[in-house]
C-alpha atoms as a PDB file:
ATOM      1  CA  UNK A   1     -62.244  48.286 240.117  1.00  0.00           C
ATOM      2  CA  UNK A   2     -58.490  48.444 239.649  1.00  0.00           C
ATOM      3  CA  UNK A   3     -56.774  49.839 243.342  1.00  0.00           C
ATOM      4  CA  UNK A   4     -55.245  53.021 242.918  1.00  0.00           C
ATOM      5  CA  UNK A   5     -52.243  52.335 245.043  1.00  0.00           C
ATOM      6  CA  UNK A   6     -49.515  50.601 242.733  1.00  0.00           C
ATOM      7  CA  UNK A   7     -48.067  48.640 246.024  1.00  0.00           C
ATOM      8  CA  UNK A   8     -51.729  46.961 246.640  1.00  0.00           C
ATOM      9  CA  UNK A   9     -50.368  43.228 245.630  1.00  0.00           C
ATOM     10  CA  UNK A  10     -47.422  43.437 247.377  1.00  0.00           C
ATOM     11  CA  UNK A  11     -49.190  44.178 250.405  1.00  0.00           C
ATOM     12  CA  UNK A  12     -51.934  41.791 249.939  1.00  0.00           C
ATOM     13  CA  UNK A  13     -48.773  38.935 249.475  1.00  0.00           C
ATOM     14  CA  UNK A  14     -47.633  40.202 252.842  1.00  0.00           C
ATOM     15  CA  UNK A  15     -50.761  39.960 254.378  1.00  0.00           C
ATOM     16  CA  UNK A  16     -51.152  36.368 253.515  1.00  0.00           C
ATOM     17  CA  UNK A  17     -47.630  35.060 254.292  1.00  0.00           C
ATOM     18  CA  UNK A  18     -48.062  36.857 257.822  1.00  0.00           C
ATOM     19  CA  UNK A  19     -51.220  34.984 258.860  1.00  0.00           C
ATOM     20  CA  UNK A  20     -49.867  31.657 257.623  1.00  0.00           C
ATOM     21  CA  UNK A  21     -46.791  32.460 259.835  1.00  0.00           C
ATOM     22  CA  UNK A  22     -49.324  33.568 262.617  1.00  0.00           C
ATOM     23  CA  UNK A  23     -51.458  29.786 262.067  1.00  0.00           C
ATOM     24  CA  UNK A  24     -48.673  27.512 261.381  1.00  0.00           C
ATOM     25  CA  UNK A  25     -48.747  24.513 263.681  1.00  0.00           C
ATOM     26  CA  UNK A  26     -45.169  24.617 264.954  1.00  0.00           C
ATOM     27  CA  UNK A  27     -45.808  27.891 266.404  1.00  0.00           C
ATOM     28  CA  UNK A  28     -49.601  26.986 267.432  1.00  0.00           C
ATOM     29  CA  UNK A  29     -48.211  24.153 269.445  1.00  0.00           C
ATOM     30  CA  UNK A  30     -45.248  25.887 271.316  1.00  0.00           C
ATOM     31  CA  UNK A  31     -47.943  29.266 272.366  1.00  0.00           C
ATOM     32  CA  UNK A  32     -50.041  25.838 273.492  1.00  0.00           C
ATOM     33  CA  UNK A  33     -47.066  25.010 275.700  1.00  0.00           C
ATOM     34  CA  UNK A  34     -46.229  28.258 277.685  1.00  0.00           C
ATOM     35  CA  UNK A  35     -47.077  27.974 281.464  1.00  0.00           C
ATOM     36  CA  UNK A  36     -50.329  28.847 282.280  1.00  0.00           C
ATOM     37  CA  UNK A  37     -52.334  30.753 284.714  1.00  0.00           C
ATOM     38  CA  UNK A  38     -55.977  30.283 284.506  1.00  0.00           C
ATOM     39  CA  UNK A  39     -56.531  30.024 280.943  1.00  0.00           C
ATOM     40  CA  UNK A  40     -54.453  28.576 278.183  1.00  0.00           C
ATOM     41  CA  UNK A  41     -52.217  31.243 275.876  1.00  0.00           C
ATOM     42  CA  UNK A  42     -53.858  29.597 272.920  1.00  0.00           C
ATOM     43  CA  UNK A  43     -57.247  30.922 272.910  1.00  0.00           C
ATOM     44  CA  UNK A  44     -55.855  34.292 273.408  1.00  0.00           C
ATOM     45  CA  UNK A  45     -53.337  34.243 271.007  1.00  0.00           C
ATOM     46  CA  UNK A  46     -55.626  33.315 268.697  1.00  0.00           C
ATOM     47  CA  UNK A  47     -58.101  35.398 268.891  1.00  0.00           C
ATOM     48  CA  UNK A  48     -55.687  38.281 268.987  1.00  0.00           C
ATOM     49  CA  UNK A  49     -53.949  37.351 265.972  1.00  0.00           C
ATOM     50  CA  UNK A  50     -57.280  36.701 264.434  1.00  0.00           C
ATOM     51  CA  UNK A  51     -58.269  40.392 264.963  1.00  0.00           C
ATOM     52  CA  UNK A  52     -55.211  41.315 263.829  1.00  0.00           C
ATOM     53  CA  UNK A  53     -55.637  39.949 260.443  1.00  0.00           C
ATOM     54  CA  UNK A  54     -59.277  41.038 259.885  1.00  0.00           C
ATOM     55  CA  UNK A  55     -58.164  44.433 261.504  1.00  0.00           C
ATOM     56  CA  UNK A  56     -55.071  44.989 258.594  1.00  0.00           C
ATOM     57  CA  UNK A  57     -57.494  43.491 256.244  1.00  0.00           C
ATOM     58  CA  UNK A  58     -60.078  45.845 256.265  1.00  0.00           C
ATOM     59  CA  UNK A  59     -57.584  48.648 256.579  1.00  0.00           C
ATOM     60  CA  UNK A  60     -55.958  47.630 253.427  1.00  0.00           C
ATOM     61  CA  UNK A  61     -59.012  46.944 251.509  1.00  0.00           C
ATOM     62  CA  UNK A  62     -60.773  50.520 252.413  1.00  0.00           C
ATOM     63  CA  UNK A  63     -60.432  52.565 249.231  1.00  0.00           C
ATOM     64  CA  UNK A  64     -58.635  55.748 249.456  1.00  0.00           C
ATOM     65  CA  UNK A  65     -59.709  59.142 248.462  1.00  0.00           C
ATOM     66  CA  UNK A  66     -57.137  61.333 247.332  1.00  0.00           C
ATOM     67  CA  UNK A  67     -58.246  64.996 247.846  1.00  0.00           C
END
């Protein structure tokens, strides 16, 4: 099933490179090192940018209907 949006690989591209930039270590290790409260940053942050990329993911992979 070919998408019917001609931008559809750019945007999957996009989606890719922005959760490698979201997991890449350097940045994993200086959300580890903000000052804490109760809980670390980490498990937040990563869980939040987890949701984030199934959230854009399934957006972008719903098929359209054009009406």
């Amino acid at each position: 099933m070919k998408p019917s949006n001609p931008r559809y690989r750019e945007r999957l591209l996009v989606l890719v490179i922005l959760a490698l930039i979201l997991f890449c270590p350097p940045l994993l290790l200086v959300i580890d090192r903000l000052p804490t409260l109760s809980i670390g940053w980490l498990p937040m942050y990563l869980f939040c940018s987890w949701a984030l990329i199934i959230g854009l993911t399934a957006w972008l992979m719903e098929p359209t209907t054009r009406r």
